[in-house]
C-alpha atoms as a PDB file:
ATOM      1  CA  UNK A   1     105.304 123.946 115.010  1.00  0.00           C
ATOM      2  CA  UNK A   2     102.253 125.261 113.232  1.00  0.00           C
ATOM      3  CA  UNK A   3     100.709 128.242 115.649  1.00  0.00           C
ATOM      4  CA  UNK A   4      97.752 127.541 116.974  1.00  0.00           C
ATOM      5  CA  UNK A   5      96.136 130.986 115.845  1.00  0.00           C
ATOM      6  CA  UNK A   6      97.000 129.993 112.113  1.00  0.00           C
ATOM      7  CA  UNK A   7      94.954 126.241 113.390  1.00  0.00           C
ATOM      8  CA  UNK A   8      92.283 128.228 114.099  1.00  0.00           C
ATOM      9  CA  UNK A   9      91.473 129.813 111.113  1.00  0.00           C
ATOM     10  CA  UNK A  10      91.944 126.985 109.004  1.00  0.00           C
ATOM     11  CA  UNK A  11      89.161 125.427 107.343  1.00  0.00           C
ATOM     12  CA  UNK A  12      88.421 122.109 109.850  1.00  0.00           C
ATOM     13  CA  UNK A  13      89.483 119.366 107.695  1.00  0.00           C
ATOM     14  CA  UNK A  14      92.934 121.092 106.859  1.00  0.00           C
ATOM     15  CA  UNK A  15      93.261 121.778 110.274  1.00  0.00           C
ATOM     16  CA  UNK A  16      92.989 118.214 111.108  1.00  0.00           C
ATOM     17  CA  UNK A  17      95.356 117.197 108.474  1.00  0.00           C
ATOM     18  CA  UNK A  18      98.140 119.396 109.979  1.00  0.00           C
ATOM     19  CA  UNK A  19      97.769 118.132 113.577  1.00  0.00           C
ATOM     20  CA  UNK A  20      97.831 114.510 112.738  1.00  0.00           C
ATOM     21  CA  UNK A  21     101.332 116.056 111.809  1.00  0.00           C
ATOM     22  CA  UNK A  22     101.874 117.492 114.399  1.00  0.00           C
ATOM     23  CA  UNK A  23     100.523 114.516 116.572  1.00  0.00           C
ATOM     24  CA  UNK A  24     103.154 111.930 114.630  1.00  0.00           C
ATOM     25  CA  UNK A  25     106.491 114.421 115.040  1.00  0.00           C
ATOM     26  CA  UNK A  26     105.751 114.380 118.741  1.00  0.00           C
ATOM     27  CA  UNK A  27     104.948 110.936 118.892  1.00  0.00           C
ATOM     28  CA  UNK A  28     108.165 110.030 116.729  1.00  0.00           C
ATOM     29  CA  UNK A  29     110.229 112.012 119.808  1.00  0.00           C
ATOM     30  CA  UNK A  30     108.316 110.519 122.644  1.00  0.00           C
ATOM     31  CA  UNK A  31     108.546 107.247 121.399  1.00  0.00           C
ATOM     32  CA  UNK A  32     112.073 107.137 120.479  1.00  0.00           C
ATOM     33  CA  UNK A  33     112.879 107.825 123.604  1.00  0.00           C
ATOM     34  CA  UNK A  34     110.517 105.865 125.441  1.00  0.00           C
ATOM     35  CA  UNK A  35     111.842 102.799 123.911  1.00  0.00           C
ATOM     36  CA  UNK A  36     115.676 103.514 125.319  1.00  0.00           C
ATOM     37  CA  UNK A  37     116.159 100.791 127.865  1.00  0.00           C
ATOM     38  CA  UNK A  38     115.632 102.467 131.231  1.00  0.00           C
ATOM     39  CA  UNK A  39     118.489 100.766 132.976  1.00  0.00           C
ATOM     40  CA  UNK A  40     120.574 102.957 130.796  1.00  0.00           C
ATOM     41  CA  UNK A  41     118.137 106.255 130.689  1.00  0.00           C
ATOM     42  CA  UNK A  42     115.189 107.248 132.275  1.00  0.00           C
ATOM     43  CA  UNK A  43     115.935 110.608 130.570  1.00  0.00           C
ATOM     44  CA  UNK A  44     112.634 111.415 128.358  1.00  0.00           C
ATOM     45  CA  UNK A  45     112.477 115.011 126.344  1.00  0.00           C
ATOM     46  CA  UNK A  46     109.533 116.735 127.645  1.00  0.00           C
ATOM     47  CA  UNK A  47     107.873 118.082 124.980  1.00  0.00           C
ATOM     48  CA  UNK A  48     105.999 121.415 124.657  1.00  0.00           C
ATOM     49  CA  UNK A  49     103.141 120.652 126.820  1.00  0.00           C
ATOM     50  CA  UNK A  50     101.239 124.155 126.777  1.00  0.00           C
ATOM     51  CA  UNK A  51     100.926 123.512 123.060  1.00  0.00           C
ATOM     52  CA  UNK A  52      99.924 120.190 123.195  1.00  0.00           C
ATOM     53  CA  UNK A  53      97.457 121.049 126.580  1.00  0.00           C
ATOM     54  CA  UNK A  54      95.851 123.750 123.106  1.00  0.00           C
ATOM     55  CA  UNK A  55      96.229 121.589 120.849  1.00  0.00           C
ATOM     56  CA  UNK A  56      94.183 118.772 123.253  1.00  0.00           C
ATOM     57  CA  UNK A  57      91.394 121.686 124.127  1.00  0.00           C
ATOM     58  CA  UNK A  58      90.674 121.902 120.338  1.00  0.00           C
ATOM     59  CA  UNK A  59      90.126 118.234 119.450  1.00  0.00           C
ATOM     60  CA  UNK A  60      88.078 118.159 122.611  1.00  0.00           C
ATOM     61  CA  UNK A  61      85.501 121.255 121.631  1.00  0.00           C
ATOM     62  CA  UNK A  62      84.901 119.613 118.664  1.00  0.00           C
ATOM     63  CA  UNK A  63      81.474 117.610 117.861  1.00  0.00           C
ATOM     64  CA  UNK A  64      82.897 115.886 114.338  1.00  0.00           C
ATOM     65  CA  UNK A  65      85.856 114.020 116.076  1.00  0.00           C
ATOM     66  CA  UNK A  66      84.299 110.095 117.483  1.00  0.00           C
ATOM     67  CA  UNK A  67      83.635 110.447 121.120  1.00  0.00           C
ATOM     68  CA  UNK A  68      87.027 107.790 122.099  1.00  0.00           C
ATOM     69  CA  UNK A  69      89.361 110.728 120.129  1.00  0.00           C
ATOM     70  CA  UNK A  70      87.647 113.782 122.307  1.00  0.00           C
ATOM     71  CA  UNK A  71      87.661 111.040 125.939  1.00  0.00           C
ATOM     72  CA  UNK A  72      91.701 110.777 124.896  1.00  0.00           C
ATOM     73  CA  UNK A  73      92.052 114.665 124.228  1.00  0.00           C
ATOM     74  CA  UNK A  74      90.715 115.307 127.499  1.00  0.00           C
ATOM     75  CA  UNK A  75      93.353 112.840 129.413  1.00  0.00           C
ATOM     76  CA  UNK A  76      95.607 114.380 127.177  1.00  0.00           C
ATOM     77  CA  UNK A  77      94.917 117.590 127.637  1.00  0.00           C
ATOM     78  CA  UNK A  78      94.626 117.063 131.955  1.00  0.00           C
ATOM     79  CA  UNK A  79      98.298 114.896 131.258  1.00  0.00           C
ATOM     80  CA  UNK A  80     100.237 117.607 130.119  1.00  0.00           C
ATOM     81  CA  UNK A  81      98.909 120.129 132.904  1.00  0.00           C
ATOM     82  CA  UNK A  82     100.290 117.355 135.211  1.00  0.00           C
ATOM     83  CA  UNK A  83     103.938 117.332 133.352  1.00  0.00           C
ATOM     84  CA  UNK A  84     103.377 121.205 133.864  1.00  0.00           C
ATOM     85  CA  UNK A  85     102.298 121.832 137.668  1.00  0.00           C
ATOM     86  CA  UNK A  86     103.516 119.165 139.509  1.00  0.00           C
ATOM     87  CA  UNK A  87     106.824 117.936 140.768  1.00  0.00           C
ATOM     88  CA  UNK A  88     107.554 114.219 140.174  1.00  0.00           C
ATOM     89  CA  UNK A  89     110.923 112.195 140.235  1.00  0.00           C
ATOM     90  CA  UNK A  90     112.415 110.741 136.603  1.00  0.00           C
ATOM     91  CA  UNK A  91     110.298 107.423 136.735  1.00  0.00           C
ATOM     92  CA  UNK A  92     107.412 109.339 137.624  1.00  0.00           C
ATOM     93  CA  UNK A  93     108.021 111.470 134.904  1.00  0.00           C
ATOM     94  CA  UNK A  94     108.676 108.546 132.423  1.00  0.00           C
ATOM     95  CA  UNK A  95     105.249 106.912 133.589  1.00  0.00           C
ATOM     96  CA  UNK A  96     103.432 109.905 133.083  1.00  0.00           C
ATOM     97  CA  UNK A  97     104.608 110.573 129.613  1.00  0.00           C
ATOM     98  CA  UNK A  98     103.837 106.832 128.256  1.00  0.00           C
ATOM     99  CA  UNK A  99     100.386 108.340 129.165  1.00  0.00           C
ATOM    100  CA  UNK A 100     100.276 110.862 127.562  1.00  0.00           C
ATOM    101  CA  UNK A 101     102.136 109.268 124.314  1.00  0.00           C
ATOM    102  CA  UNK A 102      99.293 107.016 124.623  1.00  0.00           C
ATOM    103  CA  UNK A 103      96.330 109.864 124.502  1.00  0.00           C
ATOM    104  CA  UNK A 104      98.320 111.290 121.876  1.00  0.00           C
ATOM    105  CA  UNK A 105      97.892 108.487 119.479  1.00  0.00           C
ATOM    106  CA  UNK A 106      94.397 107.619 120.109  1.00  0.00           C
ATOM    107  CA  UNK A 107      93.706 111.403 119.162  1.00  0.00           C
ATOM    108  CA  UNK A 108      95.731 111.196 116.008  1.00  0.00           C
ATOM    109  CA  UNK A 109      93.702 108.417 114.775  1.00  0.00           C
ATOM    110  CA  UNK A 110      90.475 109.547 115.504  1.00  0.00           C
ATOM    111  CA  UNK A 111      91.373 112.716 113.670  1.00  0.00           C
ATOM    112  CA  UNK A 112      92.608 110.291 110.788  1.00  0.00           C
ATOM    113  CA  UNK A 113      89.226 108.742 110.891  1.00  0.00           C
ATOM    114  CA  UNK A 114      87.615 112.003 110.189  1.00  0.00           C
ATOM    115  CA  UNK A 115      90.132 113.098 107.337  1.00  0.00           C
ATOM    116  CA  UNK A 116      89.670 109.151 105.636  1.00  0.00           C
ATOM    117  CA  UNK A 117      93.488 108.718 105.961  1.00  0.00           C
ATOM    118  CA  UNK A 118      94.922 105.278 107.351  1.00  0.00           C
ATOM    119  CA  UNK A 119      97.851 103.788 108.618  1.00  0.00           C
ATOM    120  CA  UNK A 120      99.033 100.801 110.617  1.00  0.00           C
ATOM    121  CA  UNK A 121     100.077 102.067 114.391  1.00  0.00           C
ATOM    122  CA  UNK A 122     103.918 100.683 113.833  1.00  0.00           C
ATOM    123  CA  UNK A 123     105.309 101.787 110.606  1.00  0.00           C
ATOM    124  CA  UNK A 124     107.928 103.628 110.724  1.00  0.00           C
ATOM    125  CA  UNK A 125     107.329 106.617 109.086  1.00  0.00           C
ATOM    126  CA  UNK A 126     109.225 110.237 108.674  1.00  0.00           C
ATOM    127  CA  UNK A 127     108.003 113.871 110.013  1.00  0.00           C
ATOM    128  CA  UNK A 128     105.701 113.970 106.661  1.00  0.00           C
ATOM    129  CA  UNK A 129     103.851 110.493 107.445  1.00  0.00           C
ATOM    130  CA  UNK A 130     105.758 108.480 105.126  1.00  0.00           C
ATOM    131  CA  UNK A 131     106.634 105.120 105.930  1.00  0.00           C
ATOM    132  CA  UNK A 132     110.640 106.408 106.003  1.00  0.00           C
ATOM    133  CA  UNK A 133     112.742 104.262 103.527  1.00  0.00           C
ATOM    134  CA  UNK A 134     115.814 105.006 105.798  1.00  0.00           C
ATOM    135  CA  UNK A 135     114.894 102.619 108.578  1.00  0.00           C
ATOM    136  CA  UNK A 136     115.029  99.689 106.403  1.00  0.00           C
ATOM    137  CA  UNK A 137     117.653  97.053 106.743  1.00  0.00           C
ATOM    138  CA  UNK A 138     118.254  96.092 103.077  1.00  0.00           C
ATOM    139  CA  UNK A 139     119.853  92.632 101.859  1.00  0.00           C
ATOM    140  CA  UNK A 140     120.946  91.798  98.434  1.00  0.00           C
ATOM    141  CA  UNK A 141     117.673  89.558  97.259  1.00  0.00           C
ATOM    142  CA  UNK A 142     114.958  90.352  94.830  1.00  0.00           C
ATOM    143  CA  UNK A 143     111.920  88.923  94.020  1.00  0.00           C
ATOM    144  CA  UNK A 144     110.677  88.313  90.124  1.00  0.00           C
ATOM    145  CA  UNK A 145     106.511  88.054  89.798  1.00  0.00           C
ATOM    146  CA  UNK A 146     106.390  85.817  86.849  1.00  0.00           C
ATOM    147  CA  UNK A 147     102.913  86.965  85.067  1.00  0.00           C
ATOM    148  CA  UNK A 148     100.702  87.053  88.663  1.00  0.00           C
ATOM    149  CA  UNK A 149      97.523  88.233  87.793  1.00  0.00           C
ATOM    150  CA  UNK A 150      95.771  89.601  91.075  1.00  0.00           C
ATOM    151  CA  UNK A 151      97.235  93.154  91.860  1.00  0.00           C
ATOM    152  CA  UNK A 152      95.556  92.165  95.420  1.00  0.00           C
ATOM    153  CA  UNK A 153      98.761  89.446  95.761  1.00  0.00           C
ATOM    154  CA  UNK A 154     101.157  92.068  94.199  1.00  0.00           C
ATOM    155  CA  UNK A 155     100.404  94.697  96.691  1.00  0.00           C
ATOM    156  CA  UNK A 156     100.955  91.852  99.656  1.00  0.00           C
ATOM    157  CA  UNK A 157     104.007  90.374  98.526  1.00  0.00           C
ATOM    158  CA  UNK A 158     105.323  94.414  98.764  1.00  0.00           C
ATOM    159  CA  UNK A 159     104.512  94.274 102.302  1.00  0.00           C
ATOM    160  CA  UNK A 160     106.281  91.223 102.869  1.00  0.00           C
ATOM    161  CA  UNK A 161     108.915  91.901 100.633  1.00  0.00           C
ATOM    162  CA  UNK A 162     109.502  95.371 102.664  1.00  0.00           C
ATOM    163  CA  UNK A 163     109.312  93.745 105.652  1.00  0.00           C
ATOM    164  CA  UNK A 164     112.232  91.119 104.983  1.00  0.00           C
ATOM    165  CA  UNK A 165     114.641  93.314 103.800  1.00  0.00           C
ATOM    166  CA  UNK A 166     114.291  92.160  99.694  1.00  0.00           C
ATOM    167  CA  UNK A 167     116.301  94.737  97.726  1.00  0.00           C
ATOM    168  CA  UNK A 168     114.365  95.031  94.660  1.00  0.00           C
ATOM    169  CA  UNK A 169     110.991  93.598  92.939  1.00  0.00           C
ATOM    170  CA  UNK A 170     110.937  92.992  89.450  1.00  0.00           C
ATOM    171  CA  UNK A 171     108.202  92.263  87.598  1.00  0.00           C
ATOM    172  CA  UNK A 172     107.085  90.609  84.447  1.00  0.00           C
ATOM    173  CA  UNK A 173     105.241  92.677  81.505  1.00  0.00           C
ATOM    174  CA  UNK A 174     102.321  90.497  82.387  1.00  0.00           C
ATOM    175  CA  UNK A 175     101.957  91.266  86.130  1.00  0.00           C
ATOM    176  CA  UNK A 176     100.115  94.386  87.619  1.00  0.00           C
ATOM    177  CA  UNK A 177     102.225  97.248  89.037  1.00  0.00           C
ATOM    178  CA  UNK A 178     101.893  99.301  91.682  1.00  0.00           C
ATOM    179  CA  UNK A 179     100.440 101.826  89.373  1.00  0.00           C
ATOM    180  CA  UNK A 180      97.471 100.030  89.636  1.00  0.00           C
ATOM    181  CA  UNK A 181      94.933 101.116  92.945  1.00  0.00           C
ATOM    182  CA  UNK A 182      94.050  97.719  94.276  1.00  0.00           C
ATOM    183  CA  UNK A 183      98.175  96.813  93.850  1.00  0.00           C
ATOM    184  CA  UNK A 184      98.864  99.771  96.211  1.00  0.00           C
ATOM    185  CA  UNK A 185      96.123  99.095  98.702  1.00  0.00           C
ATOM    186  CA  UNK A 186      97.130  96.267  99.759  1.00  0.00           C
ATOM    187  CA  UNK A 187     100.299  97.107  99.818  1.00  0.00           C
ATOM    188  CA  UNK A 188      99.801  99.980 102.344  1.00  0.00           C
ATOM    189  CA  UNK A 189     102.781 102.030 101.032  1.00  0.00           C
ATOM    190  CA  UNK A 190     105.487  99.398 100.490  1.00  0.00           C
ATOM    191  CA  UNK A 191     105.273 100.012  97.157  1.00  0.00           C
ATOM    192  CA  UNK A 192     106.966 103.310  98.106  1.00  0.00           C
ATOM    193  CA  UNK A 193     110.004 102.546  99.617  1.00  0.00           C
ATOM    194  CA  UNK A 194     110.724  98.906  97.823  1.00  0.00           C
ATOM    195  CA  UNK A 195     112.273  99.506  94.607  1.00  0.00           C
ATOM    196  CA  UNK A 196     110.607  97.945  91.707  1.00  0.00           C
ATOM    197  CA  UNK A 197     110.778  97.829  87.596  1.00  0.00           C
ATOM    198  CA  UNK A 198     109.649  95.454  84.959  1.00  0.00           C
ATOM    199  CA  UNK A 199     111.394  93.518  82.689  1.00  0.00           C
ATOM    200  CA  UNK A 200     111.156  89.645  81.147  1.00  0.00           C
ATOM    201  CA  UNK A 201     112.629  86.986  83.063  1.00  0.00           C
ATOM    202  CA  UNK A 202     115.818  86.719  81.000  1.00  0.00           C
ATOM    203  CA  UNK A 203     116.964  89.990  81.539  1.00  0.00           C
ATOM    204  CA  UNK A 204     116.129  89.748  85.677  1.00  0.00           C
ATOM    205  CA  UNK A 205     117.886  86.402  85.666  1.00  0.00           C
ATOM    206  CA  UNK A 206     120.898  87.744  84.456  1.00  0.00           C
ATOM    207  CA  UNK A 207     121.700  90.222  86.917  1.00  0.00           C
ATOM    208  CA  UNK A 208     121.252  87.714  89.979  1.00  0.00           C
ATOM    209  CA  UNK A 209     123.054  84.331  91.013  1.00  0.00           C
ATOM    210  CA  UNK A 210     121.243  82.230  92.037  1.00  0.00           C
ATOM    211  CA  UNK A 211     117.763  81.931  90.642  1.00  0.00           C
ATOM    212  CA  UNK A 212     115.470  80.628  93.103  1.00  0.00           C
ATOM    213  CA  UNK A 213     112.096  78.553  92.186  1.00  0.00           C
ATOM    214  CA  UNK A 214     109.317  78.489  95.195  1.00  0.00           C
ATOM    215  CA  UNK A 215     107.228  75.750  93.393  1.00  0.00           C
ATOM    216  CA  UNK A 216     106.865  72.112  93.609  1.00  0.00           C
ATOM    217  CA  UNK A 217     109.084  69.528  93.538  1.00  0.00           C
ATOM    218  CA  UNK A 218     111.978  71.073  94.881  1.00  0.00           C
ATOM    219  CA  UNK A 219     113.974  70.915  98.574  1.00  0.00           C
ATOM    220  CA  UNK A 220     111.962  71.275 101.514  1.00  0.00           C
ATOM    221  CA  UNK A 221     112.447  75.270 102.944  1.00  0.00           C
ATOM    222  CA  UNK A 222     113.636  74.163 105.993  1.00  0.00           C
ATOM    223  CA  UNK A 223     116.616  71.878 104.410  1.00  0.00           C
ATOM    224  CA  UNK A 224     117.401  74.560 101.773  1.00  0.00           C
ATOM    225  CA  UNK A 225     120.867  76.053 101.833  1.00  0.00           C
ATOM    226  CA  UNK A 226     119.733  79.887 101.695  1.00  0.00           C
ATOM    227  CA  UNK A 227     122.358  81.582  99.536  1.00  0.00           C
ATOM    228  CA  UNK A 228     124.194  84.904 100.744  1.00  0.00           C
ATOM    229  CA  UNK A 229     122.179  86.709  97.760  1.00  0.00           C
ATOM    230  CA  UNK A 230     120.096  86.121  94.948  1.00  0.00           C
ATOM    231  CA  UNK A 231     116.432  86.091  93.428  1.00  0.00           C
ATOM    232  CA  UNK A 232     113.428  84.258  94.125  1.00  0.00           C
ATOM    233  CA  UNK A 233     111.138  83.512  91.349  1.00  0.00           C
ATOM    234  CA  UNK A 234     106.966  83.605  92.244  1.00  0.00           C
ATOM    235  CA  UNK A 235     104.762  82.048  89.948  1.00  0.00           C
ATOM    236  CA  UNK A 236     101.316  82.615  88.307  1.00  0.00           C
ATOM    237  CA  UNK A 237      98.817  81.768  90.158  1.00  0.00           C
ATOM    238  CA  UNK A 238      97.257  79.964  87.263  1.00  0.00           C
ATOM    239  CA  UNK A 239     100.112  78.025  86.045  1.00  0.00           C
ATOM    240  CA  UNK A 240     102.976  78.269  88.822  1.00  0.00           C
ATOM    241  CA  UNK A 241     107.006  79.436  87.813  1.00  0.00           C
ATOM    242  CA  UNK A 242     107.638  79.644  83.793  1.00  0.00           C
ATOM    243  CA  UNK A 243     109.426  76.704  82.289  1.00  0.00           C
ATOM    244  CA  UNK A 244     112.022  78.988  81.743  1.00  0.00           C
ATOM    245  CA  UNK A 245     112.879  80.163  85.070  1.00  0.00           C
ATOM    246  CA  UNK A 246     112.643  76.578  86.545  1.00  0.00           C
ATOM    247  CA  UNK A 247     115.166  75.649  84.261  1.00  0.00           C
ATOM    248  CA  UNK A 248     117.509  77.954  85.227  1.00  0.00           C
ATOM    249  CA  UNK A 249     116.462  77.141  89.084  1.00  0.00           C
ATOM    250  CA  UNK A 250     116.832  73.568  88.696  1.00  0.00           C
ATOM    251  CA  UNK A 251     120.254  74.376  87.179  1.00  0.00           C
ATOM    252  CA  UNK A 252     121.301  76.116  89.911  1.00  0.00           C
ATOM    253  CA  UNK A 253     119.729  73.629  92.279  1.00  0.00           C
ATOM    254  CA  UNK A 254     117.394  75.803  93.788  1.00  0.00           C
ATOM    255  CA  UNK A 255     113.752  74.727  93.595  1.00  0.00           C
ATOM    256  CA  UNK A 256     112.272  75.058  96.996  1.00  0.00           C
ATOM    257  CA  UNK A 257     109.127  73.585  98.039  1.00  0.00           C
ATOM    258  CA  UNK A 258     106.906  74.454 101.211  1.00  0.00           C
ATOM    259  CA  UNK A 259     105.848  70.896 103.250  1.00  0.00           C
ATOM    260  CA  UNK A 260     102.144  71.217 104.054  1.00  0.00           C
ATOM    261  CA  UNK A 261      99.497  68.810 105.686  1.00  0.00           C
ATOM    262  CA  UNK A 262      96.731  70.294 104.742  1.00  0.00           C
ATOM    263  CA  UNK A 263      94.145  68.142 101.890  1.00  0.00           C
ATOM    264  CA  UNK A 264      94.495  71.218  99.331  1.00  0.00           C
ATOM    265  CA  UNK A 265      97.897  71.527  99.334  1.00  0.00           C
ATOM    266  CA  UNK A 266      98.495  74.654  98.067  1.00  0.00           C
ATOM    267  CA  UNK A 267      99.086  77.969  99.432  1.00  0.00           C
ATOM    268  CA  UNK A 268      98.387  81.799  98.135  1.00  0.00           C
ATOM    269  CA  UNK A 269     101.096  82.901  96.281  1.00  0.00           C
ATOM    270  CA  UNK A 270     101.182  85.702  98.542  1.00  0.00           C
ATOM    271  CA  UNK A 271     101.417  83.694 101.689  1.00  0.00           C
ATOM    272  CA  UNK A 272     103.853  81.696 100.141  1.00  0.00           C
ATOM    273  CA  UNK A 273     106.299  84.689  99.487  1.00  0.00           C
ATOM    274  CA  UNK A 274     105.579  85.726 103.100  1.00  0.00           C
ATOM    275  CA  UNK A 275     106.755  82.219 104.588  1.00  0.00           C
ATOM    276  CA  UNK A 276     109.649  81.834 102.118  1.00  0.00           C
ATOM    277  CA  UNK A 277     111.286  85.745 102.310  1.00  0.00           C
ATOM    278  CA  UNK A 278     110.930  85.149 106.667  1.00  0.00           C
ATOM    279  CA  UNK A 279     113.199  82.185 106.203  1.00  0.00           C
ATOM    280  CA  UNK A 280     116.034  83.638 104.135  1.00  0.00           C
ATOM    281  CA  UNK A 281     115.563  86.726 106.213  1.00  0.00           C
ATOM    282  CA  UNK A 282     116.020  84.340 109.286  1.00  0.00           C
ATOM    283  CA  UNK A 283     119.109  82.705 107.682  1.00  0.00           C
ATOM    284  CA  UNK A 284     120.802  85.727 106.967  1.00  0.00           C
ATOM    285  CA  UNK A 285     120.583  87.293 109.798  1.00  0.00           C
ATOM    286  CA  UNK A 286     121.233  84.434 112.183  1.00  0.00           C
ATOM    287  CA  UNK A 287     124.267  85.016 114.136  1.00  0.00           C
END
């Protein structure tokens, strides 16, 4: 832990930086532990609640945090003096520090709000703030981006793609990268811990079996026979999958098609990738 005389001196904004820090490693420990089923624990680490108490009276005293950071500060501040003075059995314990877990986090925000920094309240993320690549569950699918063109739906199909467990990205010469800023924004630091590289379709398609089409024409997603492993081909949003790559999907019997009812018929390409990685995420996993 950072001593709180060394806080002090630091100019305000690094200060702030450093106890966001701070906030998450404590959070990370409270949180783990709060989450234990109770009927097998009610054992939660107490964590060093005179430092947290100073660390509380700080964010409190100040006029440049918002108001609903300094009102948690002060609960969390008057929490941890409660963990400190009084008495209380295991559950009482337990209950008192989801409270203070709570304060904790509404602090750490509103001290994020003052530094510019964001991040979305469950990702997983190590003792440094990054989302942590080690929690991921990873299965052996990939995803080719055959010549998108909005870095917007390259970024989002990196969240999804994170989020369903897709081993690897690869895309085309002709699609953005997450080198480019509106690619990572919206892909809120999946394009960290998802793997990616480009190459043309012919040298992706010959490292994975089968070759997957989402485009028209094809089986309905909820009657396709999700393979074990493989790679799923997204098209431009222009002109849908290459020629090429529905070739080879349609020789391996694997154009997939999402049913829809609505007039326009058509979906994001982003959206799409989102429905169709949640179903061969669902069929993999299903016991």
């Amino acid at each position: 832990m950072i001593p709180v005389d060394s806080l002090r001196s630091m100019p305000e904004r690094t200060r702030w930086r450093k106890m966001i820090r701070v906030f998450y490693h404590f959070e990370n420990q409270i949180g783990s532990d709060l989450r234990a089923d109770p009927d097998v624990s009610n054992d939660v680490r107490l964590p060093d609640v005179h430092y947290i108490h100073t660390l509380a009276a700080i964010v409190a005293a100040s006029d440049s945090v918002p108001g609903f950071a300094r009102d948690a500060a002060e609960e969390l501040g008057g929490v941890a003096d409660h963990l400190f003075s009084i008495p209380m059995s295991r559950a009482e314990t337990r209950e008192c520090i989801e409270t203070l877990y709570r304060a904790m986090n509404a602090v750490r925000h509103g001290l994020m709000s003052v530094v510019g920094q964001e991040a979305v309240d469950w990702d997983l993320r190590d003792d440094t703030g990054a989302l942590d690549g080690a929690a991921r569950t990873v299965f052996p699918i990939a995803v080719y981006l055959d010549d998108l063109r909005s870095p917007f739906n390259v970024g989002a199909i990196f969240r999804a793609a994170e989020a369903f467990g897709v081993s690897e990205i690869i895309v085309s010469p002709a699609t953005p990268t997450p080198a480019h800023v509106r690619t990572r924004r919206s892909a809120m630091g999946a394009e960290t811990i998802v793997p990616w590289r480009v190459a043309t379709f012919e040298e992706a398609s010959s490292l994975y079996d089968p070759v997957i089409a989402l485009e028209s024409g094809g089986t309905a997603i909820g009657e396709f026979a999700f393979p074990s492993a493989g790679m799923v081909v997204l098209g431009s949003e222009e002109l849908g999958v290459s020629s090429a790559a529905l070739e080879r999907a349609d020789r391996d019997r694997c154009r997939v098609t999402i049913p829809m009812a609505g007039a326009k018929r058509s979906l994001n390409v982003s959206v799409a990738a989102g429905i169709f990685l949640h179903a061969w995420y669902a069929r993999l996993t299903r016991p």
